[in-house]
N, C-alpha and C. Protein backbone atom coordinates (compact mmCIF):
# COMPACT_ATOMS: atom_id res chain seq x y z
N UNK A 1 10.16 -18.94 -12.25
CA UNK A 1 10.60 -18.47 -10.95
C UNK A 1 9.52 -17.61 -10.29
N UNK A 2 8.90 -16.60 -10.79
CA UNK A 2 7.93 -15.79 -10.36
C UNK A 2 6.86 -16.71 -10.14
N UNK A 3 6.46 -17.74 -11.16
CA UNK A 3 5.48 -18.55 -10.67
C UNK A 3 5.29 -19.19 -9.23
N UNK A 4 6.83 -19.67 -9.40
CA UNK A 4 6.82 -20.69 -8.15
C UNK A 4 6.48 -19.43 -6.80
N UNK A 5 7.13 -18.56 -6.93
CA UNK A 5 6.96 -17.30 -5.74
C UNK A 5 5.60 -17.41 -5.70
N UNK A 6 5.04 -16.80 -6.72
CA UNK A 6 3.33 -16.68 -5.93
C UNK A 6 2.70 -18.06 -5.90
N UNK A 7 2.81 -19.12 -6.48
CA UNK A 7 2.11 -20.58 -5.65
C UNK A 7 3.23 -20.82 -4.23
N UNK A 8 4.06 -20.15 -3.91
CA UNK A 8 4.51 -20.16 -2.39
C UNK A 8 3.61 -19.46 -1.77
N UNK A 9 3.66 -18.09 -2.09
CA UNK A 9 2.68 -17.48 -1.38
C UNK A 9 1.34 -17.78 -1.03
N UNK A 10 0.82 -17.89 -2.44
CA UNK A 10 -0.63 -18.31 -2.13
C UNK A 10 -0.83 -19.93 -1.15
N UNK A 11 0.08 -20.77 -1.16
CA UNK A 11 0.08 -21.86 -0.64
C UNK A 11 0.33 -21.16 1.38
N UNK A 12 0.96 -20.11 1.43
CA UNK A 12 1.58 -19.95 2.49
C UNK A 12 0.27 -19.41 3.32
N UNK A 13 -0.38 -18.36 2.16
CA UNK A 13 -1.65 -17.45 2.40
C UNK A 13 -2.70 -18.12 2.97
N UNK A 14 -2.68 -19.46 2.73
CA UNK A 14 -3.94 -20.66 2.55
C UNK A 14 -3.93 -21.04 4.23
N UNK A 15 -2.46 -21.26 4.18
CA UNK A 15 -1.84 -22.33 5.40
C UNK A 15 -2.20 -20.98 7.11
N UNK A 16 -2.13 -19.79 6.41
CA UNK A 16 -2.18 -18.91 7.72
C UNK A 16 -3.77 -18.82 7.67
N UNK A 17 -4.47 -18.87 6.65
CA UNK A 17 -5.75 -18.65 6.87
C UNK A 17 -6.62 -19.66 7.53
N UNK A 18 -6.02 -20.77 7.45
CA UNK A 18 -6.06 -22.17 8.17
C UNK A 18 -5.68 -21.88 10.02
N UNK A 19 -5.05 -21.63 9.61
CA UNK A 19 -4.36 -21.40 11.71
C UNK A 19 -5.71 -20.06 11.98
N UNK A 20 -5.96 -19.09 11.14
CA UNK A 20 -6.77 -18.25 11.58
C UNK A 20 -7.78 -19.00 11.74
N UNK A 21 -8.35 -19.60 11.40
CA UNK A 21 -9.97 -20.89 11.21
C UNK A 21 -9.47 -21.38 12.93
N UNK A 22 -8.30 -22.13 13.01
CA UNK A 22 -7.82 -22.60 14.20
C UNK A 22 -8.29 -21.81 15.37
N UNK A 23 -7.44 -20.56 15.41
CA UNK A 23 -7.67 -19.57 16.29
C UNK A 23 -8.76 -19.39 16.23
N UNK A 24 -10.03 -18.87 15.83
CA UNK A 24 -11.33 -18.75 16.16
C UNK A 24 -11.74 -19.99 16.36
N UNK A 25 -11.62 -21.29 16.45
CA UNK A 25 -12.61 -22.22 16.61
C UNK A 25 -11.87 -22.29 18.26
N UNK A 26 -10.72 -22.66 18.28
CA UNK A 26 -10.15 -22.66 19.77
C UNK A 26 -10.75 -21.20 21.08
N UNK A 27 -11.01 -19.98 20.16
CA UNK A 27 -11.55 -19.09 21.24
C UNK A 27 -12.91 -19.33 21.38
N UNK A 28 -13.66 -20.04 20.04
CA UNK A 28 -14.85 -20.39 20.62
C UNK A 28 -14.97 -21.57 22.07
N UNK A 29 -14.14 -22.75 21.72
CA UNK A 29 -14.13 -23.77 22.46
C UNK A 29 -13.57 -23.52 23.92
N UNK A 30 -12.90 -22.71 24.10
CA UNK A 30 -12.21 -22.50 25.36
C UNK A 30 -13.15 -22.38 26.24
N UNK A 31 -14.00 -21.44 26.14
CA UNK A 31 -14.88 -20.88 27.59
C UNK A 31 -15.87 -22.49 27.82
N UNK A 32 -16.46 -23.29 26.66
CA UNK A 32 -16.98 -24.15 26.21
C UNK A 32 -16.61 -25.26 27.91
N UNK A 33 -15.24 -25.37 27.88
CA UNK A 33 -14.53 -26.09 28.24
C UNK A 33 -13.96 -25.53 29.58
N UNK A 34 -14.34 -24.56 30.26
CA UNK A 34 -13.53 -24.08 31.22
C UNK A 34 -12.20 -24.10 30.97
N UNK A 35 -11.33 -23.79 29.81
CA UNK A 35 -10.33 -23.83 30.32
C UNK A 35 -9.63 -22.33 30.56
N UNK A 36 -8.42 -22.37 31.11
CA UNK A 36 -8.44 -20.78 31.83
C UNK A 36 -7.31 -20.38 30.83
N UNK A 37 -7.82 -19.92 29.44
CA UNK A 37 -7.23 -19.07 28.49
C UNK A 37 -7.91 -17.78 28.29
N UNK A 38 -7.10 -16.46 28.02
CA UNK A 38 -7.68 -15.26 27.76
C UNK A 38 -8.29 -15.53 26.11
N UNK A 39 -9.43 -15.75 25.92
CA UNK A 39 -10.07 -15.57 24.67
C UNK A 39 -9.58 -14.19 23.96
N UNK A 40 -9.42 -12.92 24.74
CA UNK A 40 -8.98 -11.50 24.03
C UNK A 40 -7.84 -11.63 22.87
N UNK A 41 -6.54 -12.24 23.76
CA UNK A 41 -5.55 -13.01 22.52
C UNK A 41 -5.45 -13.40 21.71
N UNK A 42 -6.75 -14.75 21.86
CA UNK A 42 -7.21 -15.60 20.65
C UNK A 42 -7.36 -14.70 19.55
N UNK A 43 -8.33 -13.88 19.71
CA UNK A 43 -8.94 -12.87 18.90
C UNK A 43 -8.00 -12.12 17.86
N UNK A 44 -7.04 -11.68 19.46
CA UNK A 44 -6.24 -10.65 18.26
C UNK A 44 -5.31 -11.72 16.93
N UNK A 45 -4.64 -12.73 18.10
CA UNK A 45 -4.36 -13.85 16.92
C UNK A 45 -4.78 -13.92 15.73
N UNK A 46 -6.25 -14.31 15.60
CA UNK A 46 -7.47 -14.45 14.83
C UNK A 46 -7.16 -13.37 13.64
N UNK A 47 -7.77 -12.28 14.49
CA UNK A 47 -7.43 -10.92 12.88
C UNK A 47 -6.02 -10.98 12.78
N UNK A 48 -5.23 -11.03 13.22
CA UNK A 48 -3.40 -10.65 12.36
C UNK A 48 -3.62 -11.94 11.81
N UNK A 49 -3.74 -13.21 12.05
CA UNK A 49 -3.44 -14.31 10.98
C UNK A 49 -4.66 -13.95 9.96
N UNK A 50 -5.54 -13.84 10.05
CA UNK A 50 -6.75 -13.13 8.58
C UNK A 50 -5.66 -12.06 8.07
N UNK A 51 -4.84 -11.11 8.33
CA UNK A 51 -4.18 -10.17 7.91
C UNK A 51 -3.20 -10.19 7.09
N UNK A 52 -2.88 -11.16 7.57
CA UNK A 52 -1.42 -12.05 6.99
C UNK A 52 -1.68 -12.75 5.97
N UNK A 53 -2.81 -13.55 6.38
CA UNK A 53 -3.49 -14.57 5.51
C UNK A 53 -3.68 -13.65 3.85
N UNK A 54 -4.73 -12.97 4.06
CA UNK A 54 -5.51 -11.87 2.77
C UNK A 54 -3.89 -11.82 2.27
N UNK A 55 -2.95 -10.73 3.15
CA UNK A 55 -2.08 -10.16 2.17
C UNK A 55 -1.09 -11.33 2.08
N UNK A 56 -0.86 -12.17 2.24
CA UNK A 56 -0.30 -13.03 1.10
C UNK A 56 -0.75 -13.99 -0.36
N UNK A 57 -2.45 -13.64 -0.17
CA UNK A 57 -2.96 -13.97 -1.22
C UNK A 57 -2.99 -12.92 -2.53
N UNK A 58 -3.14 -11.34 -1.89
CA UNK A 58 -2.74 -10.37 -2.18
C UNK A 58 -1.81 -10.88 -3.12
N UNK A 59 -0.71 -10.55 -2.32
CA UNK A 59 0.62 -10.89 -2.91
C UNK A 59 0.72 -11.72 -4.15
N UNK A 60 0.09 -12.73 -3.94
CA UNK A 60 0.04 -14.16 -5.10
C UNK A 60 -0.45 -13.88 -5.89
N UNK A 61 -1.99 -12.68 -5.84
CA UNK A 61 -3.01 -12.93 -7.01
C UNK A 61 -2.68 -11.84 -8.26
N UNK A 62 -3.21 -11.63 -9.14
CA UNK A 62 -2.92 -10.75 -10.39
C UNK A 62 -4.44 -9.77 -10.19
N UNK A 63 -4.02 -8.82 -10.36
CA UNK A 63 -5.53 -7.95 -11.34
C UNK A 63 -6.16 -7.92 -10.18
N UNK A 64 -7.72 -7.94 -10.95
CA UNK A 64 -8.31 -8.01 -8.99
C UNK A 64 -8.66 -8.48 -7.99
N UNK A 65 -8.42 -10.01 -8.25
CA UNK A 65 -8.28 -10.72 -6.83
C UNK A 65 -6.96 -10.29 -6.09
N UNK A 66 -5.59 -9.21 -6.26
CA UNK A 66 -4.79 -8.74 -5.84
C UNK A 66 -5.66 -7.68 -5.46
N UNK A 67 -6.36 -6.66 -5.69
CA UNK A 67 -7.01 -5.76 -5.05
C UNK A 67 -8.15 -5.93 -4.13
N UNK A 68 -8.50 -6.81 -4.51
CA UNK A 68 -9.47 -7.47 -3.22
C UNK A 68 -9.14 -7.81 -2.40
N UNK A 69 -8.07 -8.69 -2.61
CA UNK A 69 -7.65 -9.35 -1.13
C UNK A 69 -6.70 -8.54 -0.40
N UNK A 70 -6.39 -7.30 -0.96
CA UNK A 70 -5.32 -6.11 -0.36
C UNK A 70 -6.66 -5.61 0.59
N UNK A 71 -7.37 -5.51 -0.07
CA UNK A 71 -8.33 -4.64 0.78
C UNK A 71 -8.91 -5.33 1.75
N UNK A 72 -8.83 -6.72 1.68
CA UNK A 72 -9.81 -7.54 3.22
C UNK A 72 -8.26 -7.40 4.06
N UNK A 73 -7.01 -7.13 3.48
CA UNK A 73 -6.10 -7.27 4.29
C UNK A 73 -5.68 -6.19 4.94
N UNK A 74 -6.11 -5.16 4.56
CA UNK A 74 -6.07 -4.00 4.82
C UNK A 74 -7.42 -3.59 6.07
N UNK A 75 -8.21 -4.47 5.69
CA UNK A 75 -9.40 -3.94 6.56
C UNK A 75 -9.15 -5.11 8.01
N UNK A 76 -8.55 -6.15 7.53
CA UNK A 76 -8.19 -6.81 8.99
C UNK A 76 -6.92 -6.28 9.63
N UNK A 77 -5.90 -5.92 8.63
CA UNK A 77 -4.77 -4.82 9.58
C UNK A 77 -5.35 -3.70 10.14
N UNK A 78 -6.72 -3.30 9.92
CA UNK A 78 -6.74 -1.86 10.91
C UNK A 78 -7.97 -2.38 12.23
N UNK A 79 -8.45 -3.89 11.89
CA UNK A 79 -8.82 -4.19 13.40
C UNK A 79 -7.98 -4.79 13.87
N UNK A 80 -6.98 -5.23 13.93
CA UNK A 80 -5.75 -5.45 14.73
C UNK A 80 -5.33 -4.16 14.89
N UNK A 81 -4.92 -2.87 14.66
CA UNK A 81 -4.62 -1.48 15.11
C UNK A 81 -5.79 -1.24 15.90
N UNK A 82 -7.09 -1.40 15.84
CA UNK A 82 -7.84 -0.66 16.70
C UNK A 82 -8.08 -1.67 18.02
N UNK A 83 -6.90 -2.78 18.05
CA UNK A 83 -7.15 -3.11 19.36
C UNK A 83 -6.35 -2.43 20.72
N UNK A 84 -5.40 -1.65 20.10
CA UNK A 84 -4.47 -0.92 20.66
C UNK A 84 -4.70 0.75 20.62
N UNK A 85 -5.37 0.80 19.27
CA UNK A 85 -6.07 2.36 19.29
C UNK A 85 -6.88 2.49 19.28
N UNK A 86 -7.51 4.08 19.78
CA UNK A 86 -9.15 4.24 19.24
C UNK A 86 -9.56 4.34 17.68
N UNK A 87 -9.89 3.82 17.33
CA UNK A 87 -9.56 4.20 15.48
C UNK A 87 -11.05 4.89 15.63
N UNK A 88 -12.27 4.44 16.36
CA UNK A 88 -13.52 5.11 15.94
C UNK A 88 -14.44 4.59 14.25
N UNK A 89 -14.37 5.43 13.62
CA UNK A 89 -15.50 5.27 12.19
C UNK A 89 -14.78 4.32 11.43
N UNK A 90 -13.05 4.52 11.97
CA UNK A 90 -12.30 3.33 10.69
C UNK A 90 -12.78 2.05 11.13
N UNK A 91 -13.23 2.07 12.26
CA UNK A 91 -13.37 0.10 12.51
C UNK A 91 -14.36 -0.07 11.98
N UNK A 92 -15.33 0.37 11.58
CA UNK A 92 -16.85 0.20 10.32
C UNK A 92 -16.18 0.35 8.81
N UNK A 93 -15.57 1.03 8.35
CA UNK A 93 -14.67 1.13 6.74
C UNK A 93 -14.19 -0.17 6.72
N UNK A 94 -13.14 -0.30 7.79
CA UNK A 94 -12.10 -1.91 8.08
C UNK A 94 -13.23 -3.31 8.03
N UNK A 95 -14.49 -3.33 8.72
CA UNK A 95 -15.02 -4.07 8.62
C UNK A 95 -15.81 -3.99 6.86
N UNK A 96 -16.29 -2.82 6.45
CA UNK A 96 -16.75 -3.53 4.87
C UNK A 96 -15.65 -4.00 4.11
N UNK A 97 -14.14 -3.60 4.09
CA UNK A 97 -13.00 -3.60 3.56
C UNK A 97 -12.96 -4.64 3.39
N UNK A 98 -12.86 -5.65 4.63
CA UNK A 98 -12.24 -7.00 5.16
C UNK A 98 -13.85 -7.51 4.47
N UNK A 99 -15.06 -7.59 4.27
CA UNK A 99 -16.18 -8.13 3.67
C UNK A 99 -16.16 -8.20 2.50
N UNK A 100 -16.03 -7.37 1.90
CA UNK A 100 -16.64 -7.13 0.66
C UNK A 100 -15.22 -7.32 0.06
N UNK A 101 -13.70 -7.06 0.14
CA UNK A 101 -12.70 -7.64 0.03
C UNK A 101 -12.47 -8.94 -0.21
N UNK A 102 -12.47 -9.92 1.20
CA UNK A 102 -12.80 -10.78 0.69
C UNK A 102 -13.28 -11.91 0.23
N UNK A 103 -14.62 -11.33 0.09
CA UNK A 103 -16.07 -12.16 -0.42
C UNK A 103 -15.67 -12.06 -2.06
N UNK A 104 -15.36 -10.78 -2.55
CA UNK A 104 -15.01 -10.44 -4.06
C UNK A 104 -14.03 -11.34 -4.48
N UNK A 105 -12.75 -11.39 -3.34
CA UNK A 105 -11.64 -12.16 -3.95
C UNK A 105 -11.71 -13.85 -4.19
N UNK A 106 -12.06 -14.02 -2.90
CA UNK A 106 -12.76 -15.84 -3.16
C UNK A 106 -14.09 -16.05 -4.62
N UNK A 107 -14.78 -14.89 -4.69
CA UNK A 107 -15.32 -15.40 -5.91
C UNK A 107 -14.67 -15.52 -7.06
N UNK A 108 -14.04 -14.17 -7.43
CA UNK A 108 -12.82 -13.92 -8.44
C UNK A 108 -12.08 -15.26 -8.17
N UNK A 109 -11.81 -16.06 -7.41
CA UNK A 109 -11.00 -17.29 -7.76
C UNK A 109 -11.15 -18.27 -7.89
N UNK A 110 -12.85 -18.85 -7.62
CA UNK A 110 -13.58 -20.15 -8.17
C UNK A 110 -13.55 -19.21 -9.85
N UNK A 111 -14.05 -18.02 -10.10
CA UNK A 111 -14.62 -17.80 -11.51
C UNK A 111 -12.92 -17.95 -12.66
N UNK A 112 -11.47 -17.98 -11.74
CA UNK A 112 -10.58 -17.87 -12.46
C UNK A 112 -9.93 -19.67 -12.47
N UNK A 113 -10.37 -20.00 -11.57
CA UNK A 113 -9.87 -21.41 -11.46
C UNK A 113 -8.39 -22.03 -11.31
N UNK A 114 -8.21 -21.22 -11.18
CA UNK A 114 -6.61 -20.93 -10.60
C UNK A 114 -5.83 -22.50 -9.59
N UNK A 115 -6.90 -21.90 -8.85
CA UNK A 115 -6.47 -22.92 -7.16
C UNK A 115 -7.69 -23.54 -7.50
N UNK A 116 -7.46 -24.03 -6.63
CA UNK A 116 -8.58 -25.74 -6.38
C UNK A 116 -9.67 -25.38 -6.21
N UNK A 117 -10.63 -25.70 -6.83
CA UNK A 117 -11.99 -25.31 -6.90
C UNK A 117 -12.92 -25.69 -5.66
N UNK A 118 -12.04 -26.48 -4.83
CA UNK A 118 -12.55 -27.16 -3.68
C UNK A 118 -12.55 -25.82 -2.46
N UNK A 119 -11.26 -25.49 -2.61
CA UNK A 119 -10.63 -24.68 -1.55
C UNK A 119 -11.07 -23.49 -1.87
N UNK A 120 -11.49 -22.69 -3.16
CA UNK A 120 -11.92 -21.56 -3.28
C UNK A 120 -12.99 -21.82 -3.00
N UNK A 121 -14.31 -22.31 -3.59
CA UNK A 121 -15.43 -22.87 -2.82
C UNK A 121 -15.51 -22.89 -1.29
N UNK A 122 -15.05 -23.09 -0.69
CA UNK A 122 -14.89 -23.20 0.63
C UNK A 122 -14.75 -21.89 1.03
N UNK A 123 -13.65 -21.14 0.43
CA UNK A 123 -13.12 -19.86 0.93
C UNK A 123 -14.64 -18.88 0.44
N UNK A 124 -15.48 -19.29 -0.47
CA UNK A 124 -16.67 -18.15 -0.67
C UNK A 124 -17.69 -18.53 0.26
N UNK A 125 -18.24 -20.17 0.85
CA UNK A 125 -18.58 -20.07 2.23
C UNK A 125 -18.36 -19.93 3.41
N UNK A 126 -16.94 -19.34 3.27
CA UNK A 126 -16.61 -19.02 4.78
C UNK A 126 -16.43 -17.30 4.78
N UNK A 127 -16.42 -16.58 3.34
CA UNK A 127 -16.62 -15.27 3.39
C UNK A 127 -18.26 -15.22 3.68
N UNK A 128 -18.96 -15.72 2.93
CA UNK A 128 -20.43 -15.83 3.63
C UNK A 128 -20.73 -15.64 4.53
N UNK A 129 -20.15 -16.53 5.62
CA UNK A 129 -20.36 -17.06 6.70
C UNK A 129 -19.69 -15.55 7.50
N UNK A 130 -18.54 -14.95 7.13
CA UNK A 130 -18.05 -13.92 7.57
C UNK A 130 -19.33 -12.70 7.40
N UNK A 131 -19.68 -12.24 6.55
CA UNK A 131 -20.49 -11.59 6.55
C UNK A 131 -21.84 -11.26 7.64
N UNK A 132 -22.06 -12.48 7.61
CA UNK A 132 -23.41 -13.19 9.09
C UNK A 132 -22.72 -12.87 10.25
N UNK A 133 -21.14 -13.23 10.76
CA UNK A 133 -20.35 -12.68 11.70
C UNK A 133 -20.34 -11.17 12.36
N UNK A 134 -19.82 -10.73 10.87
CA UNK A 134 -19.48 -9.02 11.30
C UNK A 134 -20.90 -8.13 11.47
N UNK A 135 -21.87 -8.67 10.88
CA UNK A 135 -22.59 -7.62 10.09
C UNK A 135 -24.22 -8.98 10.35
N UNK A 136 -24.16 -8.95 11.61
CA UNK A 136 -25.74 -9.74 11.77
C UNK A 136 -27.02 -9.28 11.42
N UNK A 137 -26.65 -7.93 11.47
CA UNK A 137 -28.45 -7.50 11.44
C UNK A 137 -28.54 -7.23 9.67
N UNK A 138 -27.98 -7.85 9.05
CA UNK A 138 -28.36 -8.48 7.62
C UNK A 138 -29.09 -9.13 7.61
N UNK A 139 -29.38 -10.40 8.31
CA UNK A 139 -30.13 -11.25 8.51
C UNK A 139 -30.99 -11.54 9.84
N UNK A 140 -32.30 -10.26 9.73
CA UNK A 140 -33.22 -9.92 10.54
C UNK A 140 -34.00 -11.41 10.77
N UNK A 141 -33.76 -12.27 9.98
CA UNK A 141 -35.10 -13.13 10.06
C UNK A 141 -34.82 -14.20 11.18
N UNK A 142 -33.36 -14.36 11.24
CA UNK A 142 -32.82 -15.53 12.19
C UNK A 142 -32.79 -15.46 13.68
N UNK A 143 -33.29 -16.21 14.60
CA UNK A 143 -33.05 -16.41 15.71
C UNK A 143 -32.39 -15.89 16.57
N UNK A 144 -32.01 -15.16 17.22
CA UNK A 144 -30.52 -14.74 17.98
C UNK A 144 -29.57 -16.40 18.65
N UNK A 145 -30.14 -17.26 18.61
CA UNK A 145 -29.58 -18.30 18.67
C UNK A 145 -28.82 -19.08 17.85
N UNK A 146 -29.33 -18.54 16.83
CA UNK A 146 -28.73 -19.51 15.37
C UNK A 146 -27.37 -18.59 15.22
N UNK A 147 -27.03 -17.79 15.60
CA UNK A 147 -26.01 -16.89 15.54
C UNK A 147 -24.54 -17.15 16.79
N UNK A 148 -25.11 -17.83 17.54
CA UNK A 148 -24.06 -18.94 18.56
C UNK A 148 -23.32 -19.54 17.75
N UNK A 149 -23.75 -20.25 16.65
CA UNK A 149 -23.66 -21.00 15.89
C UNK A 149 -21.89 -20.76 14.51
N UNK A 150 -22.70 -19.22 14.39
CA UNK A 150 -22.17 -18.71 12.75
C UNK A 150 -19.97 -18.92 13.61
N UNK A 151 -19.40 -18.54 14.75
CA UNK A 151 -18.03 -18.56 14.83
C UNK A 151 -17.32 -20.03 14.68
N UNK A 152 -18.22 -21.24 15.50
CA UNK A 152 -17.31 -22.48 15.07
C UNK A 152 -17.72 -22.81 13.77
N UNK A 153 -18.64 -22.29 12.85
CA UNK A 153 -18.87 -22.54 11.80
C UNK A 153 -17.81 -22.08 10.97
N UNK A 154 -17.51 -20.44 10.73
CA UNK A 154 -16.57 -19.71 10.68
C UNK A 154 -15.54 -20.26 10.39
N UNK A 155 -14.89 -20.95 11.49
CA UNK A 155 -13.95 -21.22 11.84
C UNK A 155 -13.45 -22.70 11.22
N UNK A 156 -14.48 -23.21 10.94
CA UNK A 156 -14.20 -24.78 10.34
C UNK A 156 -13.85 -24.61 8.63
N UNK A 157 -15.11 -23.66 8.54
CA UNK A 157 -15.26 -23.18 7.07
C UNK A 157 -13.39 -22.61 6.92
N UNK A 158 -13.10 -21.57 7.27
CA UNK A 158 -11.45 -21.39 7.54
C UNK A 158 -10.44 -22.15 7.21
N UNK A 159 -10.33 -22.83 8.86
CA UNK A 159 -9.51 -24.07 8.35
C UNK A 159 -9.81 -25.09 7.05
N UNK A 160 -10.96 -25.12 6.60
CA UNK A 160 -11.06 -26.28 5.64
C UNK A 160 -10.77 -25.56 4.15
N UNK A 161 -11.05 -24.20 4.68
CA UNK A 161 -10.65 -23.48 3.34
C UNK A 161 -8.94 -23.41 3.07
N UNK A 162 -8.55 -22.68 4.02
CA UNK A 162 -6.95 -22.64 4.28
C UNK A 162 -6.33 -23.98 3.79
N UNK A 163 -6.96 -24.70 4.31
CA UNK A 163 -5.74 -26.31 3.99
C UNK A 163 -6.18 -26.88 2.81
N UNK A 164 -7.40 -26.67 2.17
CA UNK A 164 -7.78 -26.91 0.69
C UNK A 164 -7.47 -26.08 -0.22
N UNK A 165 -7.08 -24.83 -0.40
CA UNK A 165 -6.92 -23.52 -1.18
C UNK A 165 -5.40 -23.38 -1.82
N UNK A 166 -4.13 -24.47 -1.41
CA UNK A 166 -3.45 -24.55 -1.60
C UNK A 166 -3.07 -26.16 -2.95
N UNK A 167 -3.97 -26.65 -2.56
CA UNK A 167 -4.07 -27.45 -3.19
C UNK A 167 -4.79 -27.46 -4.50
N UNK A 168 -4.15 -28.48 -5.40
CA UNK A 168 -4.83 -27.63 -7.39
C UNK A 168 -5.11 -29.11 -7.51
């Protein structure tokens, strides 16, 4: 019974982190396209489904891929709060939280093998790929162009992670 609960969850965790991939590839594409949507929405969309997403993997995982992914969920629940508040120094904490959270937890789950090695794989190049996102001037050497690039990437990486990560 407990089993089946957390392969719900984690299956559920997968499926929102998937719509989050969605949501950022659609706020990339919109302006792309003229069409007359507020991208700001998208966004917030974007982090609460990452929020949702983390803490139901949270939820699912044992030991410390449960503490990792509390903490990327924790660090994407307080940039969804600081779109409504000034949070200040917390939106730099929230952003390593949500990084290093979970970059740790997607590795912790190719190294536990748990879920599909396809979908965790995926989920450690799209924390990658997150990293290049939040935190560009990591990578001094690249183009400012090649960085257009890193959100529909993001975002594919996401969805392909989300809808593979559920699957064993």
């Amino acid at each position: 019974m407990v089993v089946a609960r957390r392969a719900s969850r984690a299956r559920t965790g997968g499926y929102v982190i998937a719509a989050a991939g969605a949501l950022l590839l659609l706020a990339f594409a919109v302006p792309l396209f003229g069409i007359p949507l507020d991208i700001y929405w998208l966004m917030v969309g974007f982090r609460l489904a990452m929020a949702i997403g983390f803490g139901m993997l949270a939820v699912a995982g044992d030991g410390p891929s449960r503490i990792a992914f509390g903490a990327a969920a924790a660090g994407w629940a307080i940039l969804v709060a600081a779109v409504f508040l000034p949070l200040g120094i917390l939106v730099g904490i929230a952003n390593l939280l949500l990084v290093f959270g979970g970059l740790v937890g997607a590795v912790l789950l190719v190294s536990h093998g748990r879920s599909g090695r396809t979908g965790a794989g995926l989920l450690v190049i799209a924390m990658l790929l997150l990293v290049v996102y939040v935190f560009p001037v990591l990578i001094p050497f690249l183009p400012p162009e090649v960085f257009t690039a890193v959100p529909p990437l993001l975002g594919a990486a996401l969805l392909a992670a989300g809808i593979m990560l559920p699957r064993r």
